[in-house]
C-alpha atoms as a PDB file:
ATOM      1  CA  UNK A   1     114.847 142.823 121.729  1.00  0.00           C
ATOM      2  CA  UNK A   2     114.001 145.568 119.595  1.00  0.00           C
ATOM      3  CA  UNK A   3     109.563 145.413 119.975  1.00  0.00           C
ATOM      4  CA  UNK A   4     108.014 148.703 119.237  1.00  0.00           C
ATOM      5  CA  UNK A   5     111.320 150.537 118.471  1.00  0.00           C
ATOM      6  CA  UNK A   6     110.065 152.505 115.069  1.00  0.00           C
ATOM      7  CA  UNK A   7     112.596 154.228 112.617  1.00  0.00           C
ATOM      8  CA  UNK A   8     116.295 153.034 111.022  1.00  0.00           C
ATOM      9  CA  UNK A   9     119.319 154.312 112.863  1.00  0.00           C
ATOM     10  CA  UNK A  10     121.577 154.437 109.637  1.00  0.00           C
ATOM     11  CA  UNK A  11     124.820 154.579 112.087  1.00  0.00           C
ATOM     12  CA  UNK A  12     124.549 158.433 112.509  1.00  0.00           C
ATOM     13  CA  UNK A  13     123.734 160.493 115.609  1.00  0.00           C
ATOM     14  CA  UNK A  14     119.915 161.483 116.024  1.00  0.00           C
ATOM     15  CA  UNK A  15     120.917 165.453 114.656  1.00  0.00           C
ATOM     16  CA  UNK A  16     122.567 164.061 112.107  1.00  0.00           C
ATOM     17  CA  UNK A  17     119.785 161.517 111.331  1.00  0.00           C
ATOM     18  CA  UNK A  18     116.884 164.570 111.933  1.00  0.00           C
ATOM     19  CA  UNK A  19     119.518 166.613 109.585  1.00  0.00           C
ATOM     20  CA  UNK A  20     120.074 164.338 106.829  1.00  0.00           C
ATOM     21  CA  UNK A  21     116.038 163.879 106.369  1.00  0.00           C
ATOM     22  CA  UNK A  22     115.236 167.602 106.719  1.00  0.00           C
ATOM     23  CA  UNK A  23     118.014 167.987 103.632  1.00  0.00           C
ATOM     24  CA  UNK A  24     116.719 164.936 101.464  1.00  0.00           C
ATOM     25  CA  UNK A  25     112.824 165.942 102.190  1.00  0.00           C
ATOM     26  CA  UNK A  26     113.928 169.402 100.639  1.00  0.00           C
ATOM     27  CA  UNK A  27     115.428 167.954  98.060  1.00  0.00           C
ATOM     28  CA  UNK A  28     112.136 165.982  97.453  1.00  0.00           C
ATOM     29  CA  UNK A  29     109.675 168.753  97.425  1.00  0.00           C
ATOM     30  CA  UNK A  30     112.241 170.629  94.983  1.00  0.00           C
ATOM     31  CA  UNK A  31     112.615 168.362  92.484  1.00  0.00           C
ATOM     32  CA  UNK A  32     110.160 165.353  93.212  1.00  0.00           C
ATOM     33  CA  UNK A  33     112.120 162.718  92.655  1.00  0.00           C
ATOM     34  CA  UNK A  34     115.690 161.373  94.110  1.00  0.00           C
ATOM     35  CA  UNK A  35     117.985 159.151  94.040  1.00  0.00           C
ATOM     36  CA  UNK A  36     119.669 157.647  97.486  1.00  0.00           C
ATOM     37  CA  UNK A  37     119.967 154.494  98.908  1.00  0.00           C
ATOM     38  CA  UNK A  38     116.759 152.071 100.142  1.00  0.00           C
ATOM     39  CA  UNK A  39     117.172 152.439 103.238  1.00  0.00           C
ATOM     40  CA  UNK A  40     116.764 156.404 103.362  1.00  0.00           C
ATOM     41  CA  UNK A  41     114.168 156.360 100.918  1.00  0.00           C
ATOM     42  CA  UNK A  42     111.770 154.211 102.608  1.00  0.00           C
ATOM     43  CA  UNK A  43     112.444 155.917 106.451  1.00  0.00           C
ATOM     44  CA  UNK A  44     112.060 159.313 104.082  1.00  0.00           C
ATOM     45  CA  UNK A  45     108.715 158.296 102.679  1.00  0.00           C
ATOM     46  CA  UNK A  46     107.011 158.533 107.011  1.00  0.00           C
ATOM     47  CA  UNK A  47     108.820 162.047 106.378  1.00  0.00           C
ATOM     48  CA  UNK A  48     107.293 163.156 102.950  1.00  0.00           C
ATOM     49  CA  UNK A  49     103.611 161.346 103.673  1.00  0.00           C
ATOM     50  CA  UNK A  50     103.509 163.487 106.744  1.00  0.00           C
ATOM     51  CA  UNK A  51     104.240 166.603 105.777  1.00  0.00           C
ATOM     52  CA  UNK A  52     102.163 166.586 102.635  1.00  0.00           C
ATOM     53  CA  UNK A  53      98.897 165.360 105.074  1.00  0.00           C
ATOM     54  CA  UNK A  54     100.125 168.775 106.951  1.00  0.00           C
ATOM     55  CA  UNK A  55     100.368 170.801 104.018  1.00  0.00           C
ATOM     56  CA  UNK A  56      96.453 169.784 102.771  1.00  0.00           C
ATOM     57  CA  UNK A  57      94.980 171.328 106.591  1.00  0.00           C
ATOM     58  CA  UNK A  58      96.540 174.389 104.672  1.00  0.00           C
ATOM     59  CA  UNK A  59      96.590 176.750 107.866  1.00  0.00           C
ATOM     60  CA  UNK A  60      98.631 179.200 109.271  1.00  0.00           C
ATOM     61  CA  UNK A  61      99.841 176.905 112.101  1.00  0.00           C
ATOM     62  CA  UNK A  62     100.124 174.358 109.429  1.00  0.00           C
ATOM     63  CA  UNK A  63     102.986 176.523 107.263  1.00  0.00           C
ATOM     64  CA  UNK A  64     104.848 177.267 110.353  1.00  0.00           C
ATOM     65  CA  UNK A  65     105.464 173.909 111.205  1.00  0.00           C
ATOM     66  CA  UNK A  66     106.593 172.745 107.814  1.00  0.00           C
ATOM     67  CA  UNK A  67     108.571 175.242 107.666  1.00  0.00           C
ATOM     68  CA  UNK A  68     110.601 174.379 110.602  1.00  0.00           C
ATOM     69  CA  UNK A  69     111.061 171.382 109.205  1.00  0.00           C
ATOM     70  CA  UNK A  70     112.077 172.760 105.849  1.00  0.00           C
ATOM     71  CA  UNK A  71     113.853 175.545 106.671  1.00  0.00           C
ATOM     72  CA  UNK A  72     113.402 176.800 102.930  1.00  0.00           C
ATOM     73  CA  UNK A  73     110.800 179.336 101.750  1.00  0.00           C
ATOM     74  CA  UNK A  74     110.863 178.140  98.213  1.00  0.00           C
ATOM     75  CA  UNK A  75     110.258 174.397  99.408  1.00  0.00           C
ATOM     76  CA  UNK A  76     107.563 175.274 102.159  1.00  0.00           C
ATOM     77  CA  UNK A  77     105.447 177.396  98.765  1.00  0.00           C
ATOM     78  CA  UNK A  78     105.885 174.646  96.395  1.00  0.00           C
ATOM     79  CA  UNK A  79     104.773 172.372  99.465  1.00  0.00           C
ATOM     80  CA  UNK A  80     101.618 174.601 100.052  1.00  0.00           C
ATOM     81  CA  UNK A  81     100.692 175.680  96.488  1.00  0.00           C
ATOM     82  CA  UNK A  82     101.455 172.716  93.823  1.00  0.00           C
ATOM     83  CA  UNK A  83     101.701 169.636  96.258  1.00  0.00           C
ATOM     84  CA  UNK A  84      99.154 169.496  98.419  1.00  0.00           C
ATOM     85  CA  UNK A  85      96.522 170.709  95.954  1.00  0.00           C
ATOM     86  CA  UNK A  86      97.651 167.567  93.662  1.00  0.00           C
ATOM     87  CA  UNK A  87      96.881 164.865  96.584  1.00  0.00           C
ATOM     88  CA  UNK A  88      94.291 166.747  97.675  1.00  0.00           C
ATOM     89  CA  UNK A  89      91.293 164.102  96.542  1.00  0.00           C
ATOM     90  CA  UNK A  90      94.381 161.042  98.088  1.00  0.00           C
ATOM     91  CA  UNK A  91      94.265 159.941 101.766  1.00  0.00           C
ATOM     92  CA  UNK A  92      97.793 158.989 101.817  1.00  0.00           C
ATOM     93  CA  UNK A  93     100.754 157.188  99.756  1.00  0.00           C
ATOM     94  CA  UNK A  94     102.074 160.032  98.223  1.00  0.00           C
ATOM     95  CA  UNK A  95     105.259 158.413  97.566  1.00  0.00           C
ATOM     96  CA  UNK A  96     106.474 155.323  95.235  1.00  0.00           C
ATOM     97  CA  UNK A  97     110.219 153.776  95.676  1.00  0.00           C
ATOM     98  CA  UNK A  98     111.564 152.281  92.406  1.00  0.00           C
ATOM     99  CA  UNK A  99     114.663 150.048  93.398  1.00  0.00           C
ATOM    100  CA  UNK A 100     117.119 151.353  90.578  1.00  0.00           C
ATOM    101  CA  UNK A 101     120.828 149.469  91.070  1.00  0.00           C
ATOM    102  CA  UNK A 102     123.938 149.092  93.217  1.00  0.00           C
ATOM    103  CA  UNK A 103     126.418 151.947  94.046  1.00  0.00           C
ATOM    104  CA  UNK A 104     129.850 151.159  92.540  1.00  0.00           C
ATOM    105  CA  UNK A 105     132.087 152.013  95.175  1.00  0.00           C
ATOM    106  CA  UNK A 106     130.518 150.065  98.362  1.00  0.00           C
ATOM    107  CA  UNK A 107     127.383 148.021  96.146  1.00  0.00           C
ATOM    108  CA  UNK A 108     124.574 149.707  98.312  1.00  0.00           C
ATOM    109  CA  UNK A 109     121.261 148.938  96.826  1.00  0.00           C
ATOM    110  CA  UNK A 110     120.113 152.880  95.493  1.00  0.00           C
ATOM    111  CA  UNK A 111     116.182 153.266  94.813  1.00  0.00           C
ATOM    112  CA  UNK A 112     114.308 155.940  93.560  1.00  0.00           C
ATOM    113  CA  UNK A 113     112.067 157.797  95.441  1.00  0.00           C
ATOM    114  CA  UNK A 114     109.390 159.991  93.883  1.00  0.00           C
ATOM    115  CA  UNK A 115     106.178 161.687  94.043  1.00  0.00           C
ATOM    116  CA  UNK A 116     103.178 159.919  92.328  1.00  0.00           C
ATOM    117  CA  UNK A 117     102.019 161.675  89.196  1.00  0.00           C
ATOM    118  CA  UNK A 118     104.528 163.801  89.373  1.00  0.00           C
ATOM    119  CA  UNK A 119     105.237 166.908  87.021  1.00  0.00           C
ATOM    120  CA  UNK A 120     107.533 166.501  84.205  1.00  0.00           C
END
């Protein structure tokens, strides 16, 4: 039975899970909106909902931690400075997943995931 197991195993290894998300989470505080498959989006929203409710404390402690996660300058200041003062009046669902279509090689359902009222 699987009661009270959270999170999607997506056939990798756990660094390979923690580094697929750290890269995709990047990639979603870059540009704000990606495409991959439902699966990842939805287990990368927890990610992205979390680390902007970290970004609004706005501390010292705060910007360390993202940026371990992030590993990026660039992505940690665009984090800090645009993101979190955009949700700052939201609680939480910072996120929206638009299913989009199949892949063509293997028909995986792909979905957009992006930032609400996003930039551009």
């Amino acid at each position: 039975m699987r009661h009270r197991k959270s999170g999607r195993k997506l056939n990798r290894t756990s660094s390979h899970r923690k580094a697929l998300f750290r890269n995709q989470l990047r990639q979603l505080i870059e540009h704000e909106r990606i495409c991959t498959t439902e699966a990842k989006a939805k287990e990368l929203r927890r990610f992205a909902d979390k680390i902007i409710t970290l970004a609004k404390r706005d501390d010292l402690h705060s910007r360390r931690q993202a940026f371990a996660l992030l590993r990026n300058k660039k992505a940690t200041k665009k984090l800090f400075e645009d993101l979190a003062k955009r949700f700052n009046d939201r609680s939480s669902g910072y996120t929206h997943i638009y299913k989009h279509k199949h892949r063509r090689g293997d028909g995986a359902p792909l979905a957009l995931i992006e930032f609400i009222n996003r930039k551009g």
